[in-house]
Protein backbone atom coordinates (compact mmCIF):
# COMPACT_ATOMS: atom_id res chain seq x y z
CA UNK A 1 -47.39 37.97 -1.81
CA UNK A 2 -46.15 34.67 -0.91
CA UNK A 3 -43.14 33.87 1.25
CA UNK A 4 -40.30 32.30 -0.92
CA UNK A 5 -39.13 28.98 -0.45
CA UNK A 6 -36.11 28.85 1.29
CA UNK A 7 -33.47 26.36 -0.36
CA UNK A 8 -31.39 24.47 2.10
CA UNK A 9 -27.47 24.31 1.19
CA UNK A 10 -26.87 21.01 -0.56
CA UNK A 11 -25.09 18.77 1.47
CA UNK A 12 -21.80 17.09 -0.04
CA UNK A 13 -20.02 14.01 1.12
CA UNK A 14 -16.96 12.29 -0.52
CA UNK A 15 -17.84 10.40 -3.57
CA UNK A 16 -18.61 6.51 -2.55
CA UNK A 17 -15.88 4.25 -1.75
CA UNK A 18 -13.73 7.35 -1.87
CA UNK A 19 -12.29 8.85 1.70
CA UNK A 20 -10.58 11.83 3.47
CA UNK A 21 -7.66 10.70 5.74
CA UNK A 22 -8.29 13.30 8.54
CA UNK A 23 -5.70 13.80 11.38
CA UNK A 24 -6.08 11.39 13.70
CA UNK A 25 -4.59 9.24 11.56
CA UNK A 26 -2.11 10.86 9.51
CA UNK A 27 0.53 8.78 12.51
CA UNK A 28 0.06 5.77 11.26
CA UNK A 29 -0.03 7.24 7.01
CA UNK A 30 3.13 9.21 7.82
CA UNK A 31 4.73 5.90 9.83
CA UNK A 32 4.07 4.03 6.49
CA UNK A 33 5.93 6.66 4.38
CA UNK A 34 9.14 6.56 6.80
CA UNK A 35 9.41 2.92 7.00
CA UNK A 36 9.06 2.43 2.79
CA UNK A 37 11.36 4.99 2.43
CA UNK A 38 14.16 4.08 4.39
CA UNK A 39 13.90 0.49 3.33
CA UNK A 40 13.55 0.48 -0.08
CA UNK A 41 15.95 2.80 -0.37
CA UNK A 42 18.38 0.78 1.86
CA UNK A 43 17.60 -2.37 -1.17
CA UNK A 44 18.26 0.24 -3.73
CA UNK A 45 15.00 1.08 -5.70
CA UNK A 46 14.54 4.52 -6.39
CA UNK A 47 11.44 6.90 -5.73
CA UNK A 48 9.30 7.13 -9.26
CA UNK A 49 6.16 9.01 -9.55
CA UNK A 50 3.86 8.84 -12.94
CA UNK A 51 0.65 10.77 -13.62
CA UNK A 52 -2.53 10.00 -12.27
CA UNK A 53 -4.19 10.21 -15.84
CA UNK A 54 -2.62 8.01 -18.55
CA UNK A 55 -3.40 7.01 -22.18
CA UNK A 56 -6.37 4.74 -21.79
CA UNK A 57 -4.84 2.66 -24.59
CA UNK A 58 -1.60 1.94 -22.28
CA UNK A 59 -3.75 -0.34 -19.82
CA UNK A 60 -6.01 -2.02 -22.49
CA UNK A 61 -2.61 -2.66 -24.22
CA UNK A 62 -0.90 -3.63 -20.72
CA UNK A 63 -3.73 -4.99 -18.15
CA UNK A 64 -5.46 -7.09 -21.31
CA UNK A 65 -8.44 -6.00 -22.48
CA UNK A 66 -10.56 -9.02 -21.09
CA UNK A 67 -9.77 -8.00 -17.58
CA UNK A 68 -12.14 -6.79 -15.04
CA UNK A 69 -10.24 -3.85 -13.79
CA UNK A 70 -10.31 -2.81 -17.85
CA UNK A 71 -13.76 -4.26 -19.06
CA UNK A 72 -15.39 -2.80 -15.32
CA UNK A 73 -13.40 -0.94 -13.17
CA UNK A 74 -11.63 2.09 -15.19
CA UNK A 75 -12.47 5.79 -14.98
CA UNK A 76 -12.31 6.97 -18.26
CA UNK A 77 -12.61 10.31 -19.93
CA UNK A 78 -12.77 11.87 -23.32
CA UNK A 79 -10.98 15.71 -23.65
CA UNK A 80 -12.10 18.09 -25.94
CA UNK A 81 -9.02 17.98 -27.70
CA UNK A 82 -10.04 13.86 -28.35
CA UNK A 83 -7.46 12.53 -25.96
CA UNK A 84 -8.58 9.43 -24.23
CA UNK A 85 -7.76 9.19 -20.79
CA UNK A 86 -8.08 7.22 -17.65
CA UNK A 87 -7.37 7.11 -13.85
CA UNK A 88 -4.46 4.48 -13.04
CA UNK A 89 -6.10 1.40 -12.17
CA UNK A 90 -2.57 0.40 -11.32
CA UNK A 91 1.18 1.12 -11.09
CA UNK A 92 2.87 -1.15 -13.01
CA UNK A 93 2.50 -0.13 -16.71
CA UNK A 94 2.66 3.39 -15.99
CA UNK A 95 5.93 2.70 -14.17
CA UNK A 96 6.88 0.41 -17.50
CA UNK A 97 6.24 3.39 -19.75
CA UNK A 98 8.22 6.06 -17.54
CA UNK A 99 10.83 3.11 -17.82
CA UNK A 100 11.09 3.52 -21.74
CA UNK A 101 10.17 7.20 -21.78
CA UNK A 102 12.58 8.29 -19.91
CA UNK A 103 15.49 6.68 -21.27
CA UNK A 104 15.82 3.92 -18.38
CA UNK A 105 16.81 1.30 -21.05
CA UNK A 106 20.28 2.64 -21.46
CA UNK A 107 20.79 2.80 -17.74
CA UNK A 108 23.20 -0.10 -16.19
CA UNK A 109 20.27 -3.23 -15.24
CA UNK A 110 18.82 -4.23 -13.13
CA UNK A 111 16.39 -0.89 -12.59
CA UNK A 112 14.28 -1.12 -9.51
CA UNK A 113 11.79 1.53 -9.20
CA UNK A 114 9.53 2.28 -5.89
CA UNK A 115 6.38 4.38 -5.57
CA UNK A 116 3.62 5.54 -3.32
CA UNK A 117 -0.03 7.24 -4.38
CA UNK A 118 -3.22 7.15 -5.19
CA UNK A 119 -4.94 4.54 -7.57
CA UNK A 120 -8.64 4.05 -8.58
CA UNK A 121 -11.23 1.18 -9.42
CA UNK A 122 -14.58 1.40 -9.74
CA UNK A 123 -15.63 -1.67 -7.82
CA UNK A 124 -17.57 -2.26 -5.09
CA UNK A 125 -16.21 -0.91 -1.63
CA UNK A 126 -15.84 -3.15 1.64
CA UNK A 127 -14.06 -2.92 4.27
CA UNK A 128 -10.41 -1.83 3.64
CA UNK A 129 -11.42 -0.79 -0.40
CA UNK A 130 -11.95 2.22 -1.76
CA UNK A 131 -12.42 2.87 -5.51
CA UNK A 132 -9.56 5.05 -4.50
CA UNK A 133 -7.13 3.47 -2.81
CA UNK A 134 -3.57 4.47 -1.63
CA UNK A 135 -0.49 2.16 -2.90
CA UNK A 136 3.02 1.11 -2.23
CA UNK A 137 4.81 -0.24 -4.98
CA UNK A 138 8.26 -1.83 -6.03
CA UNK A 139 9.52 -2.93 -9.39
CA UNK A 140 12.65 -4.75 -10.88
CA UNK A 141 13.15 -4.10 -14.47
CA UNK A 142 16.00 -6.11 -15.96
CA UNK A 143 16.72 -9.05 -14.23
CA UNK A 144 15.47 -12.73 -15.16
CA UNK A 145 16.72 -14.19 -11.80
CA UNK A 146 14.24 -15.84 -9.62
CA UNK A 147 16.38 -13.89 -6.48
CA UNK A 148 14.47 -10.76 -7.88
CA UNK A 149 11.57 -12.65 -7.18
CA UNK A 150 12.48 -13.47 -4.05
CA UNK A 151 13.69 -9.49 -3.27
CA UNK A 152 10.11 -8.04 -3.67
CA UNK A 153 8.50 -10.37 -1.24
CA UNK A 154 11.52 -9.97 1.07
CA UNK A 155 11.79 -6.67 1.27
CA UNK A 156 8.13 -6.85 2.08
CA UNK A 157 7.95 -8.53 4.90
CA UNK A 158 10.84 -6.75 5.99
CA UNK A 159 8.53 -3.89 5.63
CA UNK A 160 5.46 -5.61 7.12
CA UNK A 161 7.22 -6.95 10.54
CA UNK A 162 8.49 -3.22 10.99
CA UNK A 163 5.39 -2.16 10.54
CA UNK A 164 4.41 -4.26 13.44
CA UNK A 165 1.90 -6.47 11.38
CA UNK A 166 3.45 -10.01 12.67
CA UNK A 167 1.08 -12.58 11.23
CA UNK A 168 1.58 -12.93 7.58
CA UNK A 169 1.44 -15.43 4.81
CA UNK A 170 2.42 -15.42 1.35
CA UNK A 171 0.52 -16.95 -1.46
CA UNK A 172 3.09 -18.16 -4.13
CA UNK A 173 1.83 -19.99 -7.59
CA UNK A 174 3.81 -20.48 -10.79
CA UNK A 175 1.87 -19.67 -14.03
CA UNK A 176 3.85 -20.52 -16.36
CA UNK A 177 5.44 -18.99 -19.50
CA UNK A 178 3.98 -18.26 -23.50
CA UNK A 179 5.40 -21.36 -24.10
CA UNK A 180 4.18 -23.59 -21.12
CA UNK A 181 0.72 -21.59 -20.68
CA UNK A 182 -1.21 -22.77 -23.75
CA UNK A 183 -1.23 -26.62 -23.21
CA UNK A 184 -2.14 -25.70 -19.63
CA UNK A 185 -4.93 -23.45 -21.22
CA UNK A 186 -6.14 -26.38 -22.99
CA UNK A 187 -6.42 -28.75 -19.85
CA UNK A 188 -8.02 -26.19 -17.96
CA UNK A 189 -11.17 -25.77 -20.55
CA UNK A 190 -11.09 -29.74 -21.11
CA UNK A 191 -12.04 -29.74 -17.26
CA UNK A 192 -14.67 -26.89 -17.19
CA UNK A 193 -16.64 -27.60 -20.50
CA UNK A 194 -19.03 -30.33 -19.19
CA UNK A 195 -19.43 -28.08 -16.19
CA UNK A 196 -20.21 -24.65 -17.89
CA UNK A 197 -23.73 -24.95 -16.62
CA UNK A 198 -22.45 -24.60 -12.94
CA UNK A 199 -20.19 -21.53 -13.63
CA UNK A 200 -21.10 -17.88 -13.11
CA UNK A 201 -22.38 -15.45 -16.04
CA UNK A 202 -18.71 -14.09 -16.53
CA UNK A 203 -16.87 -17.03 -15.81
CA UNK A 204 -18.78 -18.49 -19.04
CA UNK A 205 -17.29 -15.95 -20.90
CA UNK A 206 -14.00 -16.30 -19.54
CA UNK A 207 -13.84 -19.92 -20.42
CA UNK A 208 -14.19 -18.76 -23.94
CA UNK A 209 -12.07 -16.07 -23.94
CA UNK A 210 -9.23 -16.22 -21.05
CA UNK A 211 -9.58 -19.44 -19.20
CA UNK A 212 -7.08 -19.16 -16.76
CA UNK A 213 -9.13 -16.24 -15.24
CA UNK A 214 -11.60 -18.83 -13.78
CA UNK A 215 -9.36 -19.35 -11.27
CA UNK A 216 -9.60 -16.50 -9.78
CA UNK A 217 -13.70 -16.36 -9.63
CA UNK A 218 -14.68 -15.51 -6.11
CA UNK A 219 -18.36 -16.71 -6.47
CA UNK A 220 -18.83 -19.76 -4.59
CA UNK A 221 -19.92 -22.23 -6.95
CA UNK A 222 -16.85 -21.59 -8.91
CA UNK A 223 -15.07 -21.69 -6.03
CA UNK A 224 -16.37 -25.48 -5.16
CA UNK A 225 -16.14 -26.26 -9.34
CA UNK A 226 -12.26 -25.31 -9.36
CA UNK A 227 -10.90 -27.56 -6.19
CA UNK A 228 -10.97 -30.54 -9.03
CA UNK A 229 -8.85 -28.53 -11.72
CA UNK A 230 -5.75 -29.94 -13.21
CA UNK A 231 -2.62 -28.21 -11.29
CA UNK A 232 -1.04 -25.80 -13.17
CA UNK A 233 2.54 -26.64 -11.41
CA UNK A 234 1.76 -29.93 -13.41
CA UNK A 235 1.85 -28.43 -16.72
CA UNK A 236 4.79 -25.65 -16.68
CA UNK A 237 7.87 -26.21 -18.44
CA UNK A 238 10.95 -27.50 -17.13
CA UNK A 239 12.15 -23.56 -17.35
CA UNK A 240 9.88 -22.42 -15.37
CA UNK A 241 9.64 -25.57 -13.08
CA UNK A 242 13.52 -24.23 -12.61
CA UNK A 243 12.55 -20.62 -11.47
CA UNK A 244 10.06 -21.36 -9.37
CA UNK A 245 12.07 -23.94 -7.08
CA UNK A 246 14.82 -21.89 -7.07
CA UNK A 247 12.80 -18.86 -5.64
CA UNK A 248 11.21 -20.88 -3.20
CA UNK A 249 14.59 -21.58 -1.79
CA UNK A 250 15.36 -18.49 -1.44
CA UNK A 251 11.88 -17.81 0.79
CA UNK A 252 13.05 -21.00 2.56
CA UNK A 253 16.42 -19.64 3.27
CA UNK A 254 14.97 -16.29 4.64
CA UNK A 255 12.34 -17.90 6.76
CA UNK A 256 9.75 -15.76 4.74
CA UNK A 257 6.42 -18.02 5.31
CA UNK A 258 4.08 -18.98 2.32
CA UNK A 259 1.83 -21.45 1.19
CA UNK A 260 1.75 -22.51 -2.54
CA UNK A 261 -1.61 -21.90 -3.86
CA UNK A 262 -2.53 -23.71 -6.92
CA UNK A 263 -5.49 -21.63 -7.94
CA UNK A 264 -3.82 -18.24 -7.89
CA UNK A 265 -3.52 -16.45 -11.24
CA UNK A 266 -3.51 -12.69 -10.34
CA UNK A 267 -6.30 -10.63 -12.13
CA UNK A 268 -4.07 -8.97 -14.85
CA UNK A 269 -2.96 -10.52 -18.05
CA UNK A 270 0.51 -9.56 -18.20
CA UNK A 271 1.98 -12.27 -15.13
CA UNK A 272 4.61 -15.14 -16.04
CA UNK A 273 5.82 -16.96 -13.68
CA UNK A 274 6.03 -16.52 -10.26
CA UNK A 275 2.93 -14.61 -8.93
CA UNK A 276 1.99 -14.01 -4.86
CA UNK A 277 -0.87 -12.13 -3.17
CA UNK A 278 0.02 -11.62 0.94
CA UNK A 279 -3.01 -12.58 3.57
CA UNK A 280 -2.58 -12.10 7.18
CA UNK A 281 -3.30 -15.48 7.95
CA UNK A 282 -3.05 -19.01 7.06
CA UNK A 283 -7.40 -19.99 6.81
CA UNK A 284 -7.12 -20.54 3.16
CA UNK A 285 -4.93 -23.66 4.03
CA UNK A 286 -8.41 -25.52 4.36
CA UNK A 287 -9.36 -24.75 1.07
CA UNK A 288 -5.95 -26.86 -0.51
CA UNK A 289 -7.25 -29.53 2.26
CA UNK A 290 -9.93 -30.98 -0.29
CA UNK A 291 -7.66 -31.82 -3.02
CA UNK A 292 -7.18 -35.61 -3.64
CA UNK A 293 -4.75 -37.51 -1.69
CA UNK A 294 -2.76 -38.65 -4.18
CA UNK A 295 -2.20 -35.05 -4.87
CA UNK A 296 -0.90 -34.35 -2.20
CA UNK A 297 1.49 -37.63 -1.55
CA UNK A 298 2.65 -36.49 -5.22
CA UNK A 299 3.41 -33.07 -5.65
CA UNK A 300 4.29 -32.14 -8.87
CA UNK A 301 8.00 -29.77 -7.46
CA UNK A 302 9.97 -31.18 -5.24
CA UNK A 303 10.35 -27.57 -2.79
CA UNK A 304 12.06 -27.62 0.24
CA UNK A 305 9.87 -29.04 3.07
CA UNK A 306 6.78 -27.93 1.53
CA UNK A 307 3.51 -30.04 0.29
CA UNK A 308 3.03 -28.34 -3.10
CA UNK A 309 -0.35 -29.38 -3.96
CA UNK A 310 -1.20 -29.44 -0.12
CA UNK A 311 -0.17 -26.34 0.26
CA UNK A 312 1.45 -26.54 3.52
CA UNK A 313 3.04 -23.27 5.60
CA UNK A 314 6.91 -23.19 5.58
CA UNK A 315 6.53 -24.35 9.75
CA UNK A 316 9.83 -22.71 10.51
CA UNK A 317 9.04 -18.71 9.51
CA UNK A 318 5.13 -18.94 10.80
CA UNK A 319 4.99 -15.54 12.44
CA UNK A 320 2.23 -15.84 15.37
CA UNK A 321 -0.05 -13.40 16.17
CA UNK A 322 -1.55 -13.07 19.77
CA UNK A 323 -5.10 -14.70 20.39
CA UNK A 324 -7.01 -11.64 20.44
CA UNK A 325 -5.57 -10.51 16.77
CA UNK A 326 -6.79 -13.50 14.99
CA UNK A 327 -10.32 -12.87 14.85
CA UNK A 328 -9.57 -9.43 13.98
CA UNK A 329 -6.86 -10.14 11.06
CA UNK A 330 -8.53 -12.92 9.86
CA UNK A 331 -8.41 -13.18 5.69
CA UNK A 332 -7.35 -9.76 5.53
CA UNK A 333 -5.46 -9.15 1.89
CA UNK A 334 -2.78 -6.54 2.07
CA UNK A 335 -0.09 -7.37 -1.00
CA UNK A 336 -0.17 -8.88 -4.81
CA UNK A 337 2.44 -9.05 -6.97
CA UNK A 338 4.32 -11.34 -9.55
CA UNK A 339 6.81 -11.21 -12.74
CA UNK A 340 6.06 -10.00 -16.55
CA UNK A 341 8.48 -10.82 -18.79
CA UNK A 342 6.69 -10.05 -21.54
CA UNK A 343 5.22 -6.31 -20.62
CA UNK A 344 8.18 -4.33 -21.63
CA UNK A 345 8.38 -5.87 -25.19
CA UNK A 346 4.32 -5.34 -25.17
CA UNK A 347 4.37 -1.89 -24.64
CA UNK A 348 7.48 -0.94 -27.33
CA UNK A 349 10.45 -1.56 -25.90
CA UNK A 350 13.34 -4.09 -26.16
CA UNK A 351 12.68 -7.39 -24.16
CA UNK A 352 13.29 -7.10 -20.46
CA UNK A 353 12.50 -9.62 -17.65
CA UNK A 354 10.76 -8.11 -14.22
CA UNK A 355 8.67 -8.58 -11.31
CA UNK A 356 7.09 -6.21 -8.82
CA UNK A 357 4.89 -6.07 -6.51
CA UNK A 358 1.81 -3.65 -4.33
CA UNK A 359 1.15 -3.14 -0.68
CA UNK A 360 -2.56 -1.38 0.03
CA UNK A 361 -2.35 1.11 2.23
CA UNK A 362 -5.84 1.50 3.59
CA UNK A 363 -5.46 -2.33 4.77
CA UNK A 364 -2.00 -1.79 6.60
CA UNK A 365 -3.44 1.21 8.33
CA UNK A 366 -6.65 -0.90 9.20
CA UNK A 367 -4.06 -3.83 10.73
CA UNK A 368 -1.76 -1.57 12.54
CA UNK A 369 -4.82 0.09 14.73
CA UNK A 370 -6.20 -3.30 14.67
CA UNK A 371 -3.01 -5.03 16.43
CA UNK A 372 -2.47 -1.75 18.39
CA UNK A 373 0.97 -0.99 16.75
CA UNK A 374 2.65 1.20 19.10
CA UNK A 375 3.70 4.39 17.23
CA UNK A 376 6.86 7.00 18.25
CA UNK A 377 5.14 9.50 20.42
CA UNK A 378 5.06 13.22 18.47
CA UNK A 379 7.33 15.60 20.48
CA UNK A 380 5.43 17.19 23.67
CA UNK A 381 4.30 20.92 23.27
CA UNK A 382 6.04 22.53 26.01
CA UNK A 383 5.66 25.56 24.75
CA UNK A 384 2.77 27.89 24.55
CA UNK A 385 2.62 31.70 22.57
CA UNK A 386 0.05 33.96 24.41
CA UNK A 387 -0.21 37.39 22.19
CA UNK A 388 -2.61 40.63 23.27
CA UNK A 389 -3.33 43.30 21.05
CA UNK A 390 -3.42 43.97 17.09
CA UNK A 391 0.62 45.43 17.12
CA UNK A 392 1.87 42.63 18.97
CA UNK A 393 0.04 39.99 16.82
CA UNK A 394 1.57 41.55 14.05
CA UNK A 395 5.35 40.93 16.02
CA UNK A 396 4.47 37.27 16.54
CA UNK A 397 5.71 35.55 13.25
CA UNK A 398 9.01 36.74 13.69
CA UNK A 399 9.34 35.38 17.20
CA UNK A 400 7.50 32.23 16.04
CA UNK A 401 9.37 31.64 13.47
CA UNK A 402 12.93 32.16 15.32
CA UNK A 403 11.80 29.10 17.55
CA UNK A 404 11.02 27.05 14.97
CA UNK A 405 14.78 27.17 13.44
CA UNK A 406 15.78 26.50 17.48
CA UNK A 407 13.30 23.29 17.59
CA UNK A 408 11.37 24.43 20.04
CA UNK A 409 7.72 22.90 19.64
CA UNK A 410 4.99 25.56 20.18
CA UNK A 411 1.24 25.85 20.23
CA UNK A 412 -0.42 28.80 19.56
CA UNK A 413 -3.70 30.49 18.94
CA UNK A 414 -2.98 33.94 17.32
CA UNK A 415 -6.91 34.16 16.32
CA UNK A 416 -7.57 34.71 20.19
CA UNK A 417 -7.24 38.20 22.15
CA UNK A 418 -7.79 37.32 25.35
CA UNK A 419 -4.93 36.19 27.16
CA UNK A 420 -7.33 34.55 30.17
CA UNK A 421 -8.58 32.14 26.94
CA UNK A 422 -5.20 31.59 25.78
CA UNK A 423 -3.52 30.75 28.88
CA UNK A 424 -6.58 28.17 29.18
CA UNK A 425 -5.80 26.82 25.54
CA UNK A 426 -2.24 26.70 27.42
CA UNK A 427 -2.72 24.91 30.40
CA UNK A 428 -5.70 22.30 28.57
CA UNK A 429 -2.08 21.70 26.28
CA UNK A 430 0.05 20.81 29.00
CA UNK A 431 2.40 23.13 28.63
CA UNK A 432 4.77 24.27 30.96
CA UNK A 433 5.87 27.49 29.82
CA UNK A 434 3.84 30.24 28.07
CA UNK A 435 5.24 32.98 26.24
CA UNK A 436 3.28 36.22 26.56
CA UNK A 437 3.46 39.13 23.95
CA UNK A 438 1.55 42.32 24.85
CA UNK A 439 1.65 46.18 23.42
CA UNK A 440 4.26 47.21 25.91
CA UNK A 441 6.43 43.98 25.51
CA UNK A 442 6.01 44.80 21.79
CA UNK A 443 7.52 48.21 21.80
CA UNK A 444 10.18 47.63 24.30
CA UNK A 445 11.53 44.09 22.13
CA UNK A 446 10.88 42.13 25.03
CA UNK A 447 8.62 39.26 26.44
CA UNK A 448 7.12 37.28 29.14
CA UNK A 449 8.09 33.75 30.59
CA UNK A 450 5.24 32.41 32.71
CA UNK A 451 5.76 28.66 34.33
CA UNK A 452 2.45 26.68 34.17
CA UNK A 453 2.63 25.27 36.91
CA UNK A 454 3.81 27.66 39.79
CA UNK A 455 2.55 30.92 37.58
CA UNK A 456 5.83 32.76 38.45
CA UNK A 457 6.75 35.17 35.41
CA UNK A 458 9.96 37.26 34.29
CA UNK A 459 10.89 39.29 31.89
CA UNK A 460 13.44 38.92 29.41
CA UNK A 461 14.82 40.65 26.46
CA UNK A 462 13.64 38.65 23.18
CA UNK A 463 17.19 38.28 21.82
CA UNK A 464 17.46 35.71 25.34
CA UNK A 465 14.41 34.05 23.96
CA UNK A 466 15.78 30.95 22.82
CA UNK A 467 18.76 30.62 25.37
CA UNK A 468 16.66 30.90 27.79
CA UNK A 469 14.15 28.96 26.63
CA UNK A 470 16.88 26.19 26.22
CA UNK A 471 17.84 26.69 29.72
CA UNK A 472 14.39 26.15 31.09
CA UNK A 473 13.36 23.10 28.96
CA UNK A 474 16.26 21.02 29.90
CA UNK A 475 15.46 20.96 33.66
């Protein structure tokens, strides 16, 4: 009879472009979560959290249904009840249907919302993206004031220069309104039509169904075709010409440094207006630096110091980062964001202006080990619990447990019965007490106090526990 083949276990990993944060790095995660919270809440937007699984009709409806995130990068499922549902590519029209769920509508206005979880695309991972990928978000629902605008990106970089990520830049375009878009729209395919040869397989289809979305083609030889586009700044009504000069001011004003881009148009169909995206430095300037001349000597806003169509940095809020950091920080995208006026009244509600904004939180992570953020040190475990013995062991959670409403810190290893290993675990910890539990300290409700470092020990009752303890730790 032959021997049977023995199966080996299956190995699993995480799914790709999916991680586990392990750890080692839940510091810099739970440094993240502080920060965000006490800011945002200091500027007033309240904590919001929606489902991961929506209606899949809420982002074809919302995102557009031309979109790569839609038309590519959705997970998508079918119940057996017929429901069709997907993971949130995004935060923004979940957030806008809590908003008119929920009854937000007949709340006093502005409503700014803030949130923080998990999000997922299926794209292609690369460094710093995951097809599930961690998010901080803010929204303004309710106000039609560019100093909204201006609020999101402040608040920020607020957030950013706390974080300790000190070289920042962000990209600011206008794209206009319903009204101002389509003559814009019709430029923009004038210019590409005798060069739809050049452009990339989807781009060909974008110029026939959502032009604008050229722009934002990362293959390179739409990259070089778009440097001779019209401008949209050129083509935006006097409205939105308004808006987005008064907003600038108020970057100006704040010292918050951007460059105007000219091709940025954001991915997602619902933007008006004012959109950004945040890089960590300024390289992209060179791109602006092959657009004519005459562009640039006549830029089509007059903003502040700033070369529109030159896109030149705001020179006074440039935020340096050492020499070392630039190679490592180069091009790095952390933030996008903009305005949609129009995505309240698209999903069922009343019309309502609002902007809003995303940091990702795998890339902040990334930069703050990069730059070698220096983090508040955890409390030191002075403490260590040493147990012996099955009816002690079973006596330790109550003595455990009465340090922990003292705030004493304490290590422990209650899996472990011999004390020579624990004391070991003890001393590796730096400790420099150890509390020792055996079956006769047990019965008589006392315990031991050993000092580390001289090994002199006393006994105490356990009621003096945490006097003593208190005592001790202060020398």
């Amino acid at each position: 009879m032959g021997r049977r083949k023995k199966i080996k276990p299956k190995t699993f990993f995480a799914p790709k472009g999916m991680h586990d944060i392990l750890p080692k790095d839940q510091k810099y995660w739970e440094r993240i979560r502080v920060l965000s919270r006490a800011i945002f809440s200091y500027y007033n937007f309240s904590r919001i959290d929606t489902p991961h699984l929506e209606d899949s009709e809420l982002f074809l409806q919302a995102v557009g249904f031309q979109t790569d995130i839609v038309e590519k990068q959705t997970y998508s499922l079918k119940t057996e009840g017929g429901d069709e549902l997907t993971l949130r590519p995004e935060g923004t029209a979940s957030t806008v249907r809590a908003y008119l769920q929920n009854g937000f509508v007949a709340e006093p206005h502005p409503v700014k919302f803030y949130y923080q979880g998990a999000f997922f695309r299926h794209e292609s991972p690369q460094r710093g993206r995951y097809r599930e990928l961690n998010q901080l978000g803010l929204e303004v629902i309710g106000d039609q004031n560019p100093v909204a605008d201006a609020e999101v990106i402040h608040v920020f970089s607020v957030l950013l220069r706390e974080l300790g990520i000190r070289e920042f830049f962000f990209h600011v375009n206008s794209v206009g309104c319903k009204d101002c878009r389509p003559s814009y729209r019709s430029h923009l395919i004038q210019y590409y039509r005798p060069k739809a040869k050049g452009l990339c397989r989807d781009c060909k289809k974008r110029l026939k169904q959502n032009p604008l979305r050229l722009l934002d083609c990362k293959e390179e030889k739409c990259r070089i075709l778009k440097k001779g586009t019209p401008q949209i700044l050129d083509h935006i009504c006097e409205a939105c010409k308004k808006h987005f000069t008064l907003m600038l001011e108020f970057l100006d004003e704040n010292e918050i440094p951007y460059i105007l881009n000219p091709y940025l148009v954001r991915g997602l169909d619902y933007y008006t207006k004012t959109v950004f995206e945040i890089f960590t430095d300024s390289d992209w300037v060179g791109e602006l630096e092959d657009v004519k001349d005459e562009e640039k000597k006549e830029p089509p806003l007059e903003i502040s110091a700033n070369d529109a169509a030159g896109g030149t940095e705001n020179p006074a809020a440039v935020v340096e980062a050492r020499p070392e950091e630039k190679k490592i920080l180069k091009g790095i995208a952390i933030g996008a964001g903009g305005r949609y006026d129009d995505l309240v009244s698209l999903l069922g509600g009343r019309s309502e202006p609002a902007v809003g904004g995303t940091l990702g939180l795998e890339r902040l992570v990334m930069l703050m080990k990069a730059v070698g953020v220096k983090l508040p040190e955890e409390p030191r475990m002075r403490v260590f619990f040493v147990q012996l013995g099955d009816f002690a062991k079973k006596k330790s959670f109550k003595i455990i447990e009465e340090l922990r409403r003292a705030g004493i810190p304490l290590g422990e290893s209650l899996g472990r019965d011999s004390v020579k290993s624990q004391l070991k675990i003890a001393d590796k910890s730096g400790s420099d007490y150890s509390l020792i539990l055996g079956q006769k300290e047990a019965i008589d409700s006392t315990i031991i106090i050993r000092e580390m470092s001289s090994g002199i020990q006393e006994v105490i009752p356990q009621e003096m526990l945490v006097e003593t303890l208190r005592k001790k730790l202060k020398r």
